[in-house]
N, C-alpha and C. Protein backbone atom coordinates (compact mmCIF):
# COMPACT_ATOMS: atom_id res chain seq x y z
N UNK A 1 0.81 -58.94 -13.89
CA UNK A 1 2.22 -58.88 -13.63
C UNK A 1 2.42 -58.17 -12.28
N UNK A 2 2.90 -58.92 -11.39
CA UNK A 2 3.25 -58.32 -9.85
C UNK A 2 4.76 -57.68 -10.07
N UNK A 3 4.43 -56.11 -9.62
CA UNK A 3 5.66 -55.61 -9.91
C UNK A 3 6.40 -55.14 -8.20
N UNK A 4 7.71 -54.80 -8.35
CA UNK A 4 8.38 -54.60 -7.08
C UNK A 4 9.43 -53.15 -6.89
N UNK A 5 9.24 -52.07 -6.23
CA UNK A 5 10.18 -51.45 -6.21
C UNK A 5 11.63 -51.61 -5.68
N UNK A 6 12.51 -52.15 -6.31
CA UNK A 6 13.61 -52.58 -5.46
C UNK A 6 15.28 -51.47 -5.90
N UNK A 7 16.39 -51.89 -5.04
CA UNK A 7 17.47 -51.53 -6.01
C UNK A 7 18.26 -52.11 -6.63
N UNK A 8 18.78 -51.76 -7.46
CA UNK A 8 19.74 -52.30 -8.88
C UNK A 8 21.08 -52.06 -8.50
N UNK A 9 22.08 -53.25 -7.95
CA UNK A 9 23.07 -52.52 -7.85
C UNK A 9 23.99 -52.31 -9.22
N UNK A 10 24.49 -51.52 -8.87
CA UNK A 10 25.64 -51.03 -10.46
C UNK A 10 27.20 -50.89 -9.13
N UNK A 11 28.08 -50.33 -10.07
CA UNK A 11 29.48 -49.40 -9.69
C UNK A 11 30.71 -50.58 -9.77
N UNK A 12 31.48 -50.29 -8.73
CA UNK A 12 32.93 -51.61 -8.70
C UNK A 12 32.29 -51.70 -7.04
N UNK A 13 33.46 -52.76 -7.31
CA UNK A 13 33.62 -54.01 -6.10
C UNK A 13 34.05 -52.95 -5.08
N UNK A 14 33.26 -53.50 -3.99
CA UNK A 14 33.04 -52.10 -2.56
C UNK A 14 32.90 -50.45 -2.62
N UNK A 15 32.41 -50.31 -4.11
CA UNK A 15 31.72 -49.18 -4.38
C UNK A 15 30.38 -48.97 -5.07
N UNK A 16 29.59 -50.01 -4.03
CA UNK A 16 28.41 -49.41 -4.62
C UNK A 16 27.37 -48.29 -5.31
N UNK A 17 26.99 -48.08 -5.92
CA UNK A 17 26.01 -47.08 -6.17
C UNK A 17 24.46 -48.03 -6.59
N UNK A 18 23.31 -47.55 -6.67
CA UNK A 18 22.41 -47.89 -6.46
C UNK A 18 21.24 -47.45 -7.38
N UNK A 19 20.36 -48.19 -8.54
CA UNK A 19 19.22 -47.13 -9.09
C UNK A 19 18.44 -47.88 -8.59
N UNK A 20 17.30 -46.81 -8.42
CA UNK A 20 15.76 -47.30 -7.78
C UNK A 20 15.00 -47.63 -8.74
N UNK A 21 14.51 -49.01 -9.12
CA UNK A 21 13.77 -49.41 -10.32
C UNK A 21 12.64 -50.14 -10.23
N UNK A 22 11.82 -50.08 -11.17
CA UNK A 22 10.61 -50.82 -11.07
C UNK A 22 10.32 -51.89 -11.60
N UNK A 23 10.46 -53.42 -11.11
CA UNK A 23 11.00 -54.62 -12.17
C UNK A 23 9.91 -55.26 -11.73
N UNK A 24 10.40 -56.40 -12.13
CA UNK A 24 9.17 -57.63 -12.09
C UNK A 24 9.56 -58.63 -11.11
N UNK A 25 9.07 -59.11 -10.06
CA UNK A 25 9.10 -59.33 -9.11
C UNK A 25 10.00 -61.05 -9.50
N UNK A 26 10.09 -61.39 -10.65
CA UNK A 26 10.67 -62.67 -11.21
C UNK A 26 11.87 -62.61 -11.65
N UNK A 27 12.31 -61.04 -11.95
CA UNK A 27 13.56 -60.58 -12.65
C UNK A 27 14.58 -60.62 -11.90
N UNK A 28 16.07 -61.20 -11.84
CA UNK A 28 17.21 -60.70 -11.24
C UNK A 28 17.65 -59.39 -10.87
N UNK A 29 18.29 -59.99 -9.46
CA UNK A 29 18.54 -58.21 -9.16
C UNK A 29 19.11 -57.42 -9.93
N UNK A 30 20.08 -57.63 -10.58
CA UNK A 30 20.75 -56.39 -11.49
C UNK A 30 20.22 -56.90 -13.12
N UNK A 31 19.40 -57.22 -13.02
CA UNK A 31 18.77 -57.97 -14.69
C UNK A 31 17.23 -57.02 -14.91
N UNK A 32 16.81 -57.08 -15.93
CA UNK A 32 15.81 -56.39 -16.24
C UNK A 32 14.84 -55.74 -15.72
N UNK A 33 14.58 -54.63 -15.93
CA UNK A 33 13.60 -53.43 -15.40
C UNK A 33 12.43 -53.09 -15.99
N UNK A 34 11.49 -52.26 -15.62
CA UNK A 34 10.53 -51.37 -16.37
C UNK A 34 10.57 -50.50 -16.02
N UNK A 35 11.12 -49.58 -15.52
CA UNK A 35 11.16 -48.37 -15.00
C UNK A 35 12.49 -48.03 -13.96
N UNK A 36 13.29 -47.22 -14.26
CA UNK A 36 14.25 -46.26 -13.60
C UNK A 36 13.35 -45.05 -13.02
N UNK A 37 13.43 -45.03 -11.69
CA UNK A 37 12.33 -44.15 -10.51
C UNK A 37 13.61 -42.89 -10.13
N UNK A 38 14.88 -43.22 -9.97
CA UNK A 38 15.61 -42.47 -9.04
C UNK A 38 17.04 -43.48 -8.81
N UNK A 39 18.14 -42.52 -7.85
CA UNK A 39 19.09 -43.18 -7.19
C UNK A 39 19.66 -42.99 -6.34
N UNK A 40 20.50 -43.92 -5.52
CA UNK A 40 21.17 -43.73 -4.48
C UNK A 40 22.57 -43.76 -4.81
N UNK A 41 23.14 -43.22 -3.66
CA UNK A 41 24.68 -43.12 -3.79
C UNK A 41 24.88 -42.68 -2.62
N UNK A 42 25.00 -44.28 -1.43
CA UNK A 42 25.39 -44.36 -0.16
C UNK A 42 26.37 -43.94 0.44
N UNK A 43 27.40 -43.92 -0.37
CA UNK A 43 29.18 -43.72 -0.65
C UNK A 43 29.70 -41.90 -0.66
N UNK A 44 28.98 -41.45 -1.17
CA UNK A 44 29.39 -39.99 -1.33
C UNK A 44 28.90 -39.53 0.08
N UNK A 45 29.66 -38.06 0.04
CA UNK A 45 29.54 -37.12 1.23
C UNK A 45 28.91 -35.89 1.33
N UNK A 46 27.78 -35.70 1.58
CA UNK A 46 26.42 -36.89 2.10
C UNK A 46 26.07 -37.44 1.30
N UNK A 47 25.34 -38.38 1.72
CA UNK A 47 25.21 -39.23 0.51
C UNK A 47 23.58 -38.76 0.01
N UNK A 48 23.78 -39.37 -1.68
CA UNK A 48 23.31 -38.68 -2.09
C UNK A 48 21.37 -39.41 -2.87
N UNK A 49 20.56 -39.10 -2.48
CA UNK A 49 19.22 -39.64 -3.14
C UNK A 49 18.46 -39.16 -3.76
N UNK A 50 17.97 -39.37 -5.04
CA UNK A 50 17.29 -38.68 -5.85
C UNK A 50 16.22 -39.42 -6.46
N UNK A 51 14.68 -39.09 -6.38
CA UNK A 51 13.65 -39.82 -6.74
C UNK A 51 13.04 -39.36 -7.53
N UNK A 52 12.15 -39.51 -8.23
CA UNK A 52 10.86 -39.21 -9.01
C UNK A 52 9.73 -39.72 -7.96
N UNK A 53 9.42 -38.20 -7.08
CA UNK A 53 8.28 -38.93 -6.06
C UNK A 53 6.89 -39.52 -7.03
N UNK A 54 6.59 -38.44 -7.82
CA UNK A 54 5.28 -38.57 -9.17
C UNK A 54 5.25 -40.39 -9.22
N UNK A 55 6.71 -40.46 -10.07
CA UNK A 55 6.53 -42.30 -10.40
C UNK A 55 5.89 -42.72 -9.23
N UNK A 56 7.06 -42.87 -8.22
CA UNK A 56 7.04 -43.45 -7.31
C UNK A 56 5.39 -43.97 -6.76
N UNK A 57 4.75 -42.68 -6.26
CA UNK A 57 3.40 -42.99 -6.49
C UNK A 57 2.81 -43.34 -7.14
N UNK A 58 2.82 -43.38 -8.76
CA UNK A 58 2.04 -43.61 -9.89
C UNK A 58 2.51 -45.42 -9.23
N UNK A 59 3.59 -46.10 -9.49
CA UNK A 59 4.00 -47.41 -9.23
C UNK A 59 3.16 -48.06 -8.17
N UNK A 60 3.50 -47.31 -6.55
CA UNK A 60 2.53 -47.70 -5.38
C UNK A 60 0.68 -47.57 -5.76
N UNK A 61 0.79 -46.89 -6.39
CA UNK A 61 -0.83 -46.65 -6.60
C UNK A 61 -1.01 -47.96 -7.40
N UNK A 62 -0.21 -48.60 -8.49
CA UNK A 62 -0.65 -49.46 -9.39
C UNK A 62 -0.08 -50.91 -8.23
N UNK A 63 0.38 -50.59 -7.38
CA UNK A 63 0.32 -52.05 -6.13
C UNK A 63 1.52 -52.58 -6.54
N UNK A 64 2.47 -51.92 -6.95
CA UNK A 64 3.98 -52.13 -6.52
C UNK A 64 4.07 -52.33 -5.49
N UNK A 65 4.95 -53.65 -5.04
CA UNK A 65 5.38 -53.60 -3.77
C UNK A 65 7.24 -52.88 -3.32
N UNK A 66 7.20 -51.91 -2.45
CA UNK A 66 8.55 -51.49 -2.51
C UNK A 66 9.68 -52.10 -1.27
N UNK A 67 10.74 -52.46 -1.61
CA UNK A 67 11.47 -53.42 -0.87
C UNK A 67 12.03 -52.47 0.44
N UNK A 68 12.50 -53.39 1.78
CA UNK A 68 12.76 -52.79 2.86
C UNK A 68 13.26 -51.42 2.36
N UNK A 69 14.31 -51.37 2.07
CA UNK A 69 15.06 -50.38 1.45
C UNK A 69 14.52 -49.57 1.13
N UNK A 70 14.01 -49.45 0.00
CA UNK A 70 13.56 -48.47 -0.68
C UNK A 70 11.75 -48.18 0.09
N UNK A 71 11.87 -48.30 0.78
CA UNK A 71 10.55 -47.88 1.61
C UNK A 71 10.69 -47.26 2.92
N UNK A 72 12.32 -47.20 3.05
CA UNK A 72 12.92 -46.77 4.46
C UNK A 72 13.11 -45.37 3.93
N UNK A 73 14.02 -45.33 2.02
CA UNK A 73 14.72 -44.54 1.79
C UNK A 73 13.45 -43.46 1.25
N UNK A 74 12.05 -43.63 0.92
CA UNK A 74 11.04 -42.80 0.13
C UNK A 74 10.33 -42.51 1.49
N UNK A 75 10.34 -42.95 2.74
CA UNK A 75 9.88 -42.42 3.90
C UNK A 75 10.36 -41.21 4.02
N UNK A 76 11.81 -41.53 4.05
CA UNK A 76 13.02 -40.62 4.67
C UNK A 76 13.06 -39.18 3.61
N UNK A 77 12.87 -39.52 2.70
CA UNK A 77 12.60 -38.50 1.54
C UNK A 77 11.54 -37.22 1.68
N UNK A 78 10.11 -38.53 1.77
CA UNK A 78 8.92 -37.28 1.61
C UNK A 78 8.98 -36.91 3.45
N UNK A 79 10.11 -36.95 4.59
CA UNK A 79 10.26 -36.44 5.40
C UNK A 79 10.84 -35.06 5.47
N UNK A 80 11.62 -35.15 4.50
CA UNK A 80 13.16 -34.47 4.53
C UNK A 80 13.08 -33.55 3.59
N UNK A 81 12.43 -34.12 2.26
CA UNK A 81 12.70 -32.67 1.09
C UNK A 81 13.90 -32.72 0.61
N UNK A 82 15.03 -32.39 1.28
CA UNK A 82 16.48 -32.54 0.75
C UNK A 82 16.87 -34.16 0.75
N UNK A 83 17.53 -34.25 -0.32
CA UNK A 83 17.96 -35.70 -0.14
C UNK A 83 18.95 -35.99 0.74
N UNK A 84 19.98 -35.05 1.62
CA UNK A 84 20.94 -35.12 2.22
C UNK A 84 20.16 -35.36 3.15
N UNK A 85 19.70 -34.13 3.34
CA UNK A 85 18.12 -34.38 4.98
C UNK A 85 17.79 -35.03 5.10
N UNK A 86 17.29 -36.28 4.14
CA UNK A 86 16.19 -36.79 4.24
C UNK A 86 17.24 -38.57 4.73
N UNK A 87 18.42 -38.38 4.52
CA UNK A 87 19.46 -39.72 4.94
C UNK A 87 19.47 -39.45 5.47
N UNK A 88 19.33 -38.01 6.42
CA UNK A 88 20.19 -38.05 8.30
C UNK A 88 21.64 -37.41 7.95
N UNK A 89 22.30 -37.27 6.98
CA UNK A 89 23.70 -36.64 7.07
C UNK A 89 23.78 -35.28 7.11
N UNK A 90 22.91 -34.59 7.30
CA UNK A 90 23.07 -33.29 7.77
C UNK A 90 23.23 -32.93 9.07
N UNK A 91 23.99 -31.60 9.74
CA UNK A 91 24.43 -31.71 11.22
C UNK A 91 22.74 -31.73 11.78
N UNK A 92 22.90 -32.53 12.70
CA UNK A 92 21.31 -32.62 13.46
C UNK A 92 21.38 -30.95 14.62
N UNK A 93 22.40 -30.42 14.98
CA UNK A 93 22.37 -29.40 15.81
C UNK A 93 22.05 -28.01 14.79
N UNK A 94 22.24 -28.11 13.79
CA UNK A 94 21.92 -27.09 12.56
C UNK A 94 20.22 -27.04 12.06
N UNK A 95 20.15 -27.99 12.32
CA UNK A 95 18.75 -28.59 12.02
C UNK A 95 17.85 -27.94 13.08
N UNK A 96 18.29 -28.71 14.06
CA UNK A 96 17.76 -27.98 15.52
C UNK A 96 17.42 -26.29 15.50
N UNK A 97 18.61 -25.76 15.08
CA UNK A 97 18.55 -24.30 15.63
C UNK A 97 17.58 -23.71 14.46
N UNK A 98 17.78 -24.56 12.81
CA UNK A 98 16.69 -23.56 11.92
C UNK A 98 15.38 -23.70 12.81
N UNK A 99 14.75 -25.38 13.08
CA UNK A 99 13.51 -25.41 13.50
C UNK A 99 13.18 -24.71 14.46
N UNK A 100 14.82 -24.24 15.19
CA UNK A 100 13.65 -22.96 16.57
C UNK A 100 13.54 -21.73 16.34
N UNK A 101 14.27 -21.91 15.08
CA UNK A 101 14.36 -19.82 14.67
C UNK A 101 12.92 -20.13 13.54
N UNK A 102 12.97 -20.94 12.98
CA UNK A 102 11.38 -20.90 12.72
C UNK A 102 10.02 -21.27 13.75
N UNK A 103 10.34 -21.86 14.74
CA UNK A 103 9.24 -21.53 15.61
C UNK A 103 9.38 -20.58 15.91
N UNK A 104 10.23 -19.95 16.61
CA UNK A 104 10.49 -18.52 16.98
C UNK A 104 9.57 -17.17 16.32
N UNK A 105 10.26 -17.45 14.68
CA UNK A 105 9.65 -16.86 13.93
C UNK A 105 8.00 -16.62 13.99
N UNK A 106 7.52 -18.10 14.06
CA UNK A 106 6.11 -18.64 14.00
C UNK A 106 5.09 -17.81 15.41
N UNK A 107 5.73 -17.91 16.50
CA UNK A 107 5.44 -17.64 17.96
C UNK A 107 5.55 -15.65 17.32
N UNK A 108 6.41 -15.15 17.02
CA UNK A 108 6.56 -13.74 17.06
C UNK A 108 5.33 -13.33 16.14
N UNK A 109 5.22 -13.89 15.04
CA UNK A 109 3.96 -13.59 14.02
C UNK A 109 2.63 -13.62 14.84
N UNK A 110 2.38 -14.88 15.58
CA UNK A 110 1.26 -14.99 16.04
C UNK A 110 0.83 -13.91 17.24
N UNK A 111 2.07 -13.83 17.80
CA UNK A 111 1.95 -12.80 18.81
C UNK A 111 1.50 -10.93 18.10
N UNK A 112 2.38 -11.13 17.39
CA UNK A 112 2.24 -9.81 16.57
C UNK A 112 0.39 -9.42 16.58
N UNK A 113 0.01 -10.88 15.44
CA UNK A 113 -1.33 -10.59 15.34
C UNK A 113 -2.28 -10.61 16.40
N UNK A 114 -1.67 -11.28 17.30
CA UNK A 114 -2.71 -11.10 18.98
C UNK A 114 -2.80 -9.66 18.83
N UNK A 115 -1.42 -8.61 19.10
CA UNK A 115 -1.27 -7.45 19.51
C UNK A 115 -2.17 -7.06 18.75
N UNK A 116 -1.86 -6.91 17.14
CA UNK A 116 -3.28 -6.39 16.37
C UNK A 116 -4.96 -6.59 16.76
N UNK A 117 -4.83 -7.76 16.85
CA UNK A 117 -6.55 -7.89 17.28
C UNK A 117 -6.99 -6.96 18.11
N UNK A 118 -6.11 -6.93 19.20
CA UNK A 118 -6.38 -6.18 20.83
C UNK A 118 -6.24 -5.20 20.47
N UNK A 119 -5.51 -4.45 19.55
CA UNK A 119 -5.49 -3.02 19.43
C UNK A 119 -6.84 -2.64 18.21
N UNK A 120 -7.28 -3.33 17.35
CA UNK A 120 -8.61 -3.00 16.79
C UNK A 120 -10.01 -3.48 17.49
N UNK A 121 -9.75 -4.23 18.57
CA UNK A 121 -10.77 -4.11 19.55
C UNK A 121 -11.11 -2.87 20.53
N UNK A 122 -9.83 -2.58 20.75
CA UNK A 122 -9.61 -1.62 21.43
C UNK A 122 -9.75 -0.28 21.12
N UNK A 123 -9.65 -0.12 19.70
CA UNK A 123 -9.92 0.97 18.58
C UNK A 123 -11.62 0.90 18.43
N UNK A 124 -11.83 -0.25 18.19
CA UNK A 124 -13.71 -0.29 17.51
C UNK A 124 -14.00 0.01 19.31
N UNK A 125 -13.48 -0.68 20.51
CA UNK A 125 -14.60 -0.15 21.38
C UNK A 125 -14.60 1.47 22.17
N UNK A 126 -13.33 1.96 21.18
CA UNK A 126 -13.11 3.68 21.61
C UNK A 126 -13.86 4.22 20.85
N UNK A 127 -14.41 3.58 19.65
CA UNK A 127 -15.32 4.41 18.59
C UNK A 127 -16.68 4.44 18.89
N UNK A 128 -16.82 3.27 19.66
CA UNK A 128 -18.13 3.06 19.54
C UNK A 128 -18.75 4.10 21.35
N UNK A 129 -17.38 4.33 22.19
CA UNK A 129 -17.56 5.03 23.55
C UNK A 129 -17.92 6.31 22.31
N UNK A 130 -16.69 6.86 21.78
CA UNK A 130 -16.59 8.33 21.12
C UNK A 130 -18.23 8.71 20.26
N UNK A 131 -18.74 7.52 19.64
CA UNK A 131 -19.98 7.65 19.07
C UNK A 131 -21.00 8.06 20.21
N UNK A 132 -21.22 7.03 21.66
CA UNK A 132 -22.12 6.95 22.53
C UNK A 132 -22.01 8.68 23.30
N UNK A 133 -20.65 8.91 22.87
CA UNK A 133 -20.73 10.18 23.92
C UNK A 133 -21.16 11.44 22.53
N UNK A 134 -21.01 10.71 21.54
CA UNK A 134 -21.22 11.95 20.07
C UNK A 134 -23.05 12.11 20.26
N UNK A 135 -23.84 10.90 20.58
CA UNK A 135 -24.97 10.62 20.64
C UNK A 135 -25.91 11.28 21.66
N UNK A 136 -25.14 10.99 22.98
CA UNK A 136 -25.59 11.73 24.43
C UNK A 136 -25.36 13.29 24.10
N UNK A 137 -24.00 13.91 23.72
CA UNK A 137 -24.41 15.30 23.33
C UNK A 137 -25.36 15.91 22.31
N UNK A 138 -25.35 15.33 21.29
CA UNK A 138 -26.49 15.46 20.48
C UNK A 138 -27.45 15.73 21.23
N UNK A 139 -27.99 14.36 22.47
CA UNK A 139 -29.20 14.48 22.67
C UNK A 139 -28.83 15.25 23.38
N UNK A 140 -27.92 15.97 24.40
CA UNK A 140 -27.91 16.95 25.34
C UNK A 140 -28.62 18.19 24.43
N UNK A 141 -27.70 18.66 23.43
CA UNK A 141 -27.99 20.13 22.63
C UNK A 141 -29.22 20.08 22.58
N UNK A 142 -29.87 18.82 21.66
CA UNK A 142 -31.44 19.13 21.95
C UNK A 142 -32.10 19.19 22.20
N UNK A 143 -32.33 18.81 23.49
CA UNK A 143 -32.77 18.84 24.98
C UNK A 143 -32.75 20.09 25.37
N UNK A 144 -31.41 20.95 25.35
CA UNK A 144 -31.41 22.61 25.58
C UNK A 144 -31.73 22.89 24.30
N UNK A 145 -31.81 22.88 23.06
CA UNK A 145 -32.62 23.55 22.02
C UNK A 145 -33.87 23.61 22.64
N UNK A 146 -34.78 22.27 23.07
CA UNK A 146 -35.60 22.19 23.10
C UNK A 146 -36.26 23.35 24.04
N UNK A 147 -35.26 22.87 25.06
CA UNK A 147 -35.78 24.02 26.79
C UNK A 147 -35.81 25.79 26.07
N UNK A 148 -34.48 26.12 25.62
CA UNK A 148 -34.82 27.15 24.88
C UNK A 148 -36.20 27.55 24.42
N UNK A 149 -35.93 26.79 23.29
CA UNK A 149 -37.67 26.88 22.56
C UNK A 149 -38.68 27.15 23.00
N UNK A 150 -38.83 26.24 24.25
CA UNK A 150 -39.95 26.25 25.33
C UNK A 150 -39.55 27.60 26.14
N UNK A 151 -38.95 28.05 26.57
CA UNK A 151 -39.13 28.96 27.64
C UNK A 151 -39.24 30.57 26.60
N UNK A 152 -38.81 30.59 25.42
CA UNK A 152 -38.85 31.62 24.50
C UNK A 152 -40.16 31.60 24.40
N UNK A 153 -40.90 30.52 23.95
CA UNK A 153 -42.61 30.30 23.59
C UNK A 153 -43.08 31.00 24.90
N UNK A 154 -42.66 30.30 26.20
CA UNK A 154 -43.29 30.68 27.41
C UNK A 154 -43.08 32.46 27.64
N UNK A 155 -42.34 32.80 27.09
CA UNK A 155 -41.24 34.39 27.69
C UNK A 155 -42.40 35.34 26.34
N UNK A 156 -42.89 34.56 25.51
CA UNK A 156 -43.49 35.43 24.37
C UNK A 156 -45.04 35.17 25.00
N UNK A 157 -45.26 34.22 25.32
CA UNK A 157 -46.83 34.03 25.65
C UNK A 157 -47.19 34.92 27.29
N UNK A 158 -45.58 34.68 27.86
CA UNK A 158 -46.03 36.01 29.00
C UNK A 158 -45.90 37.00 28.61
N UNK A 159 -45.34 37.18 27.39
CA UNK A 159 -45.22 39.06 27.01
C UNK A 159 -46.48 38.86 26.50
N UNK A 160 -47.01 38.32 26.00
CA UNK A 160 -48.80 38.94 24.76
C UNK A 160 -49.72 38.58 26.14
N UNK A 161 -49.33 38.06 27.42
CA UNK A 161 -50.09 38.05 28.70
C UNK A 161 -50.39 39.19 28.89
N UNK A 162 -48.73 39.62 29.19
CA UNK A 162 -48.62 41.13 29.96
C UNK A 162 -49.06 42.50 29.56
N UNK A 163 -49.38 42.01 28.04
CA UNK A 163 -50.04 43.59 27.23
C UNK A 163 -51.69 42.89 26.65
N UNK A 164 -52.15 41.54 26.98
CA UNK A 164 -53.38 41.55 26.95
C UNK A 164 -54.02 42.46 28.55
N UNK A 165 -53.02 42.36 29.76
CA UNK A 165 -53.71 42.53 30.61
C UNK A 165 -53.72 43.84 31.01
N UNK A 166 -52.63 44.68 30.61
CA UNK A 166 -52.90 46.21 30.84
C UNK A 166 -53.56 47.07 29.80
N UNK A 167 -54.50 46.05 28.55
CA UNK A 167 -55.26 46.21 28.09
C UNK A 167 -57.02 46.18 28.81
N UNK A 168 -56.81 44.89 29.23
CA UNK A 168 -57.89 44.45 30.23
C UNK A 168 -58.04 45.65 31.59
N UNK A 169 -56.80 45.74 31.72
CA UNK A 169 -57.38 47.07 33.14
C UNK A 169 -57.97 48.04 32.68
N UNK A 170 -57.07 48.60 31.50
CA UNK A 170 -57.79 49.55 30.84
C UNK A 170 -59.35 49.77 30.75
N UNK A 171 -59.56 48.45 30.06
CA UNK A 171 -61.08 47.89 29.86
C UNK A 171 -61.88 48.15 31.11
N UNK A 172 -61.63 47.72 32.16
CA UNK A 172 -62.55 48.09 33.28
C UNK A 172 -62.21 49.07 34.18
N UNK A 173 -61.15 49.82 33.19
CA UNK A 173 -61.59 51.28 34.26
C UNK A 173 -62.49 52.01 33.57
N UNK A 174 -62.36 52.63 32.31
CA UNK A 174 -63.39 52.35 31.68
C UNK A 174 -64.73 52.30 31.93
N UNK A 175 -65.03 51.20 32.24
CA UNK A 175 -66.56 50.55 32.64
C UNK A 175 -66.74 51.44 33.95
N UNK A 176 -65.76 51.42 34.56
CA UNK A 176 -65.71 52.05 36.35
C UNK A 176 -66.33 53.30 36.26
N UNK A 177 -65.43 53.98 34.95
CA UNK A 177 -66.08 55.20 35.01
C UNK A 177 -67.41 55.78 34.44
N UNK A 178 -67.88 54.55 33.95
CA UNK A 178 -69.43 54.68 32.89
C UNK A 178 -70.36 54.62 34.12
N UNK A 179 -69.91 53.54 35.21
CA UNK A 179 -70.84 53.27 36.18
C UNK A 179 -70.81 54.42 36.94
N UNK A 180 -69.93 54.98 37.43
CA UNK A 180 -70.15 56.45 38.11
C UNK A 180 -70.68 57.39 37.85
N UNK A 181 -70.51 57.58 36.79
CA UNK A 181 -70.81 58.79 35.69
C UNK A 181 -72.74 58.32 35.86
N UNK A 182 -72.72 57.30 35.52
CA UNK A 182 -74.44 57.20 35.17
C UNK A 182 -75.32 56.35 36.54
């Protein structure tokens, strides 16, 4: 069975209204259906469209074919979101100004997070200076620990010098005087 998405007209004479249905491609236009999808209502202010996108797809997926119409009006839909939106009867200059206060919006966020990045780059490469200079003093202190150390060792090994050697004179005066003596 080749099926067709088309519309059904209903209402009075020069007041259309419209349901979106799923019939059989053999059936009269306002004569038998298998499915009620949604409707239109060209006539009201704005006018007004309402679908079952779910069907809609479930139908196209099973190779419904959908008529000019209703393939202009389910474009215009999964464009729009609002059904008013999605006909065009909303002010187009209203439209305009949300989409730039949401770019706007969009542009200020992104910028925001630039600023962030640059400022935790800027943070990690002050930490990592503040570490390099935490590192170099380190090694400075112990470098002078070290010199310390060393010149204390050196300042003690010339003091046990300085009293081995006025030991040592001792020692050969001493001797000086054994040799005279004998």
């Amino acid at each position: 069975m080749s099926v067709k998405i088309r519309l059904r007209r209903m209402g009075r004479k020069k007041q259309p209204h419209y349901r979106v249905v799923v019939a059989d491609t053999t059936a009269p236009r306002d004569g038998r259906f298998v499915e009620s999808i949604g409707y239109y209502r060209p006539l009201t202010e704005p006018a007004r469209l309402v679908l079952d996108m779910e069907r809609v797809d479930y139908w196209l997926g099973q190779g419904a074919l959908p008529s000019p119409t209703v393939k202009t009006l389910v474009s215009k839909a999964r464009k729009g979101g609002d059904a008013s939106l999605a006909l065009g009867e909303v002010d187009v200059e209203a439209q305009k100004a949300k989409r730039a206060e949401e770019l706007t919006a969009r542009r200020q966020a992104e910028q925001e997070a630039l600023k962030a990045a640059e400022a935790e780059k800027k943070a990690e490469a002050e930490a990592k200076k503040a570490e390099a200079e935490a590192e170099k003093a380190a090694a400075e202190k112990a470098e002078a620990e070290a010199k310390k150390k060393a010149e204390a060792e050196a300042a003690e090994d010339a003091g046990e010098a300085e009293e081995e050697a006025p030991e040592a004179a001792s020692d050969d005066e001493g001797e000086e005087e054994t040799r005279e003596e004998g």
